[in-house]
Protein backbone atom coordinates (compact mmCIF):
# COMPACT_ATOMS: atom_id res chain seq x y z
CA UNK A 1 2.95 50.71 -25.76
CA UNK A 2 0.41 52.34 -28.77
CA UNK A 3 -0.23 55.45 -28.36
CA UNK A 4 -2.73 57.64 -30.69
CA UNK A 5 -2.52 61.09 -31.46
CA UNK A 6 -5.25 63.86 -32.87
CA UNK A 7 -3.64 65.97 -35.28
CA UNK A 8 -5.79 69.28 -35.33
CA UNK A 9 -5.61 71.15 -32.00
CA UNK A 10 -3.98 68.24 -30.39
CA UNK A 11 -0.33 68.28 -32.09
CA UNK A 12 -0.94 71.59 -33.78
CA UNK A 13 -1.97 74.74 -32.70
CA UNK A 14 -3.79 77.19 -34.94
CA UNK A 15 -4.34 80.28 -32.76
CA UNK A 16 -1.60 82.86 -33.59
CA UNK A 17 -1.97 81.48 -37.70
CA UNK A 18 -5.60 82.05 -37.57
CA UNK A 19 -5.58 85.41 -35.80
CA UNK A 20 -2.19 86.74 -38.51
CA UNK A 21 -4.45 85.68 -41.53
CA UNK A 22 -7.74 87.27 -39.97
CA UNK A 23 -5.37 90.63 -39.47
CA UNK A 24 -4.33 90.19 -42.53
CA UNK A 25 -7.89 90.57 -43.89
CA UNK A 26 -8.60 93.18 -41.97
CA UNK A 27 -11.48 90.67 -40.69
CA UNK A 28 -10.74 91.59 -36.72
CA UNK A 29 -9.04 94.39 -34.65
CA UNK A 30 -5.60 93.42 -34.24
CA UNK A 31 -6.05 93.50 -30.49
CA UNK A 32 -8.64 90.57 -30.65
CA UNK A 33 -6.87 87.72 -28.37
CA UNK A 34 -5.33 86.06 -30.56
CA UNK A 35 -6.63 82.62 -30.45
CA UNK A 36 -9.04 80.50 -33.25
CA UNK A 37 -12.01 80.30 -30.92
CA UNK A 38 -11.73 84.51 -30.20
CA UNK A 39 -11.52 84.87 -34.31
CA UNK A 40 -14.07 82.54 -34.85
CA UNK A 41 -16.50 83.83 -32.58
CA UNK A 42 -15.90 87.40 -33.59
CA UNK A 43 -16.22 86.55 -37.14
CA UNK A 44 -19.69 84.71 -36.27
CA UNK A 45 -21.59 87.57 -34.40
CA UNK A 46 -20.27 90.21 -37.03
CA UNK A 47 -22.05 87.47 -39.69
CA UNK A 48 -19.33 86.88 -41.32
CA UNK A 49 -19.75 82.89 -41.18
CA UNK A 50 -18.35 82.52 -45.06
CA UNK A 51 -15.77 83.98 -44.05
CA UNK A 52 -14.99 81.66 -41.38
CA UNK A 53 -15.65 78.77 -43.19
CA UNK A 54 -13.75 79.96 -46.49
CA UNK A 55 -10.18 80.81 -43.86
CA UNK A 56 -10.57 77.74 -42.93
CA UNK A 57 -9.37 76.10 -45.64
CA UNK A 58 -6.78 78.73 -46.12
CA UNK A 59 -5.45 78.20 -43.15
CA UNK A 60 -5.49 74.40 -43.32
CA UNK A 61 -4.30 74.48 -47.19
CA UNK A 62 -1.96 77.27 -48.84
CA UNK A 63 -0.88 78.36 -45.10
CA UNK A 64 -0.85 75.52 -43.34
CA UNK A 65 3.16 74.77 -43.49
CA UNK A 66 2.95 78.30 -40.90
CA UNK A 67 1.05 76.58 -38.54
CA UNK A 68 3.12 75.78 -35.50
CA UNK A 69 3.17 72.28 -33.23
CA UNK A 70 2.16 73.10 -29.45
CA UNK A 71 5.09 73.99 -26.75
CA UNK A 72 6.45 70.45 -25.74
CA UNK A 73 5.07 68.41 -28.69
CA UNK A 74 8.14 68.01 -29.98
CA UNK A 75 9.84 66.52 -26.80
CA UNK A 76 6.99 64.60 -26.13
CA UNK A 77 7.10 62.94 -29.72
CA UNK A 78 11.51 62.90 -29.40
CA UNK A 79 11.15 60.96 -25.93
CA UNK A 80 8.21 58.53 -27.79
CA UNK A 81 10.11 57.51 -30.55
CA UNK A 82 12.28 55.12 -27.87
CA UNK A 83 9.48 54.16 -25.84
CA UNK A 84 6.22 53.41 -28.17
CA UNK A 85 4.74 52.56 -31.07
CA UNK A 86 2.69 56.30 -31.79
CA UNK A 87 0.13 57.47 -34.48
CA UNK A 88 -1.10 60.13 -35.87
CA UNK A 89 -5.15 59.84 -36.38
CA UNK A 90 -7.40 62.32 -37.27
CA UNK A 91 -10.62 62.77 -39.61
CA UNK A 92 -10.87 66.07 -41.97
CA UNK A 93 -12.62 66.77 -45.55
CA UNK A 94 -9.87 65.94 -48.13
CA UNK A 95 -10.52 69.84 -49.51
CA UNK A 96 -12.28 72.92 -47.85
CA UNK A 97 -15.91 73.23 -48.09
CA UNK A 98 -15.15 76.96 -49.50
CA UNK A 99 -12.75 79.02 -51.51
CA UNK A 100 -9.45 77.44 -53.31
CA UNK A 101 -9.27 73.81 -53.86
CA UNK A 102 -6.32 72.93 -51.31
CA UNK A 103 -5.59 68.60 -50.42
CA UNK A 104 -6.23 69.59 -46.91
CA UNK A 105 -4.86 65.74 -46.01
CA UNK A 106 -1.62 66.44 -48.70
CA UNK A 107 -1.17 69.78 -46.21
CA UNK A 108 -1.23 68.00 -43.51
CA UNK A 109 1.06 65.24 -44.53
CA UNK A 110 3.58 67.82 -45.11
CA UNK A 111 3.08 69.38 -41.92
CA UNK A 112 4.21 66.35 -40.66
CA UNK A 113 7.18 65.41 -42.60
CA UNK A 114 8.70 68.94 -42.11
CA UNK A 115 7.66 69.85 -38.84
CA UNK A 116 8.10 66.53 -36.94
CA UNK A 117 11.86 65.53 -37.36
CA UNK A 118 14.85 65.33 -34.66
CA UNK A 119 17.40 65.96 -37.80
CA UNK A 120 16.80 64.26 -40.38
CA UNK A 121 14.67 61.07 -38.18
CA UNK A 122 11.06 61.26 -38.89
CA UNK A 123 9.21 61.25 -35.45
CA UNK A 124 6.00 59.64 -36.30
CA UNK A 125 6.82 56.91 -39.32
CA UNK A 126 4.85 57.76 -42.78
CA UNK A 127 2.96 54.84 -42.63
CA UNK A 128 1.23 55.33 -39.08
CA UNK A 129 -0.13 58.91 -40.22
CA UNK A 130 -3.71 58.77 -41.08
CA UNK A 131 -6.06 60.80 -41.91
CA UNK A 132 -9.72 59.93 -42.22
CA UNK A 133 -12.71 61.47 -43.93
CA UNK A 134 -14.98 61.50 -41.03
CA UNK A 135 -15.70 60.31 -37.28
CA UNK A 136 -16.57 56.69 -37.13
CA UNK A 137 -13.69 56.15 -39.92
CA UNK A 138 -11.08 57.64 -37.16
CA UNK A 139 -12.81 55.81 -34.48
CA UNK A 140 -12.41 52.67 -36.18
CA UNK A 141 -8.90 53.10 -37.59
CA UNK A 142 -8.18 53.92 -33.45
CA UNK A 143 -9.62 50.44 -33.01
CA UNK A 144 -7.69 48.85 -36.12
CA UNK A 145 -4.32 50.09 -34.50
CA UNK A 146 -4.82 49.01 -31.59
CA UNK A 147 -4.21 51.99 -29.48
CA UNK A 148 -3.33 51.44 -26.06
CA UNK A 149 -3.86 55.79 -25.34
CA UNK A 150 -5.54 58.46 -27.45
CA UNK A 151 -5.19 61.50 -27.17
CA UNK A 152 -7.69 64.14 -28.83
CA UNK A 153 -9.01 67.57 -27.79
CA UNK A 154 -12.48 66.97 -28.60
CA UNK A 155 -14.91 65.15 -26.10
CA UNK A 156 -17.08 63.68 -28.28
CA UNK A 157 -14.53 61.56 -30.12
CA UNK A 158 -13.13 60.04 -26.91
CA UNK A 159 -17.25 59.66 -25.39
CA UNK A 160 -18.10 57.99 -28.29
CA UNK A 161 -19.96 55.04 -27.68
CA UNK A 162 -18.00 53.20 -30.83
CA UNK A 163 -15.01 54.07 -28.79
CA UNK A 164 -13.17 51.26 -28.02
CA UNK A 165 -13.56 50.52 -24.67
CA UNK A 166 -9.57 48.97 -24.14
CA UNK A 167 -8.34 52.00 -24.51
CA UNK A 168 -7.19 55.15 -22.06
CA UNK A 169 -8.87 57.78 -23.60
CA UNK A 170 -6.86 61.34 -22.57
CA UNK A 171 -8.82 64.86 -23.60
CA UNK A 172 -6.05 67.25 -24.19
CA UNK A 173 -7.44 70.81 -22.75
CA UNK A 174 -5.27 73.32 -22.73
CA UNK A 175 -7.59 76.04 -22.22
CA UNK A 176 -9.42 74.54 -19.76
CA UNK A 177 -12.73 74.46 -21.92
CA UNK A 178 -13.71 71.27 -20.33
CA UNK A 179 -12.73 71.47 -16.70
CA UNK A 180 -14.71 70.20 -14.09
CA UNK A 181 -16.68 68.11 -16.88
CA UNK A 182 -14.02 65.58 -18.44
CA UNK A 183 -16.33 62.77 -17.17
CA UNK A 184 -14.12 59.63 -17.37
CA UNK A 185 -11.80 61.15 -19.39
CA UNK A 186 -8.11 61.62 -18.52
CA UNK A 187 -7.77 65.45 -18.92
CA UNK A 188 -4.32 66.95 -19.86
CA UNK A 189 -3.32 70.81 -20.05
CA UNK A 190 -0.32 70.19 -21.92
CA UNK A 191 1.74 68.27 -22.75
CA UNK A 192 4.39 68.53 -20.28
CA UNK A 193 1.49 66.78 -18.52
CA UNK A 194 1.17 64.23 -21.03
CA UNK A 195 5.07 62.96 -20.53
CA UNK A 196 4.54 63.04 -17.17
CA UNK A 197 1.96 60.81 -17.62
CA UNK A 198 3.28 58.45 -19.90
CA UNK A 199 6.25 58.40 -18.34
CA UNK A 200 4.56 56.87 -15.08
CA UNK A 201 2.63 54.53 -17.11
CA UNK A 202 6.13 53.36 -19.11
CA UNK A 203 7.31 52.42 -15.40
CA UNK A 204 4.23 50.41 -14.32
CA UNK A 205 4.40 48.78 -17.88
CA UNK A 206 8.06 47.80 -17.10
């Protein structure tokens, strides 16, 4: 079994950083929900767009070691090391597209080897973290793998008509953003529901 993994809202979840550095700032009201869409959007209609852009790589450089994995991540990833072969692929800019010169993939990389351990055991191996400089490079390094699952919050990835077409492509939606319109995607909320899931399909593989 080879599963894939998104990295950016798939294992990692920005919304409380993103909202503590906008407060910070003094860029939103401190009662804003405090999620990265709700910051985002506030920032945008108060045309602050820079700013947007320029947290951004804040968030995803000097801050990102704050940045916490989503509830059950771990578990999932603990339970996967026995049972699968799994990567991490995902596609950013190597540095921000505004304000301090941060190696967004060094940040990342680090996120990783700190973040997801069980002790001292590294929970995704070094060498089957990747991450690409844009779209069709993560597509086809999902096709070079040979992923078996991939899992990825965003739609367009997994609709992709490069996509390769041997593989169960799962849309992980926690918010429920893309309910009702998944398509022939495999949704997931969470991913409680994702070891659910591949716990059934370890079974039927069996």
């Amino acid at each position: 079994m080879r599963i894939g993994l998104d990295f950016d809202n798939t294992i990692v979840s920005y919304d409380a950083l993103f909202h503590k550095v906008a407060v910070e700032r003094g860029a939103i009201p401190a009662d804003l929900p405090g999620t990265k869409i709700a910051v985002r959007e506030y920032l945008r209609a108060s045309g602050r767009e820079d700013l947007w852009t320029e947290m951004q790589g804040h968030v995803y450089g000097a801050r990102m070691d704050e940045a916490a994995a989503y509830p059950g991540a771990l578990e999932f990833l603990k339970w996967a090391a026995g049972q699968a072969a799994v990567f991490i692929i995902s596609h950013k800019t190597r540095y921000p597209f505004a304000g301090a010169r941060h190696d967004l993939h060094q940040a990342a990389r680090s996120w990783v080897e700190r973040h997801l351990k069980d002790g001292e055991l590294a929970l995704v191996r070094p060498e089957n973290v990747f991450f690409e400089l844009t779209q069709k490079e993560k597509i086809e390094r999902i096709r070079t793998t040979a992923c078996r699952y991939y899992v990825d919050d965003l739609p367009e990835i997994l609709l992709s008509p490069d996509f390769p077409a041997d593989a169960e492509r799962i849309l992980f939606d926690p918010e429920g953003h893309h309910r009702g319109n998944a398509g022939p995607l495999r949704p997931a909320r969470s991913w409680q529901d994702l070891l659910r899931y591949f716990r059934q399909e370890c079974r039927i593989i069996r």
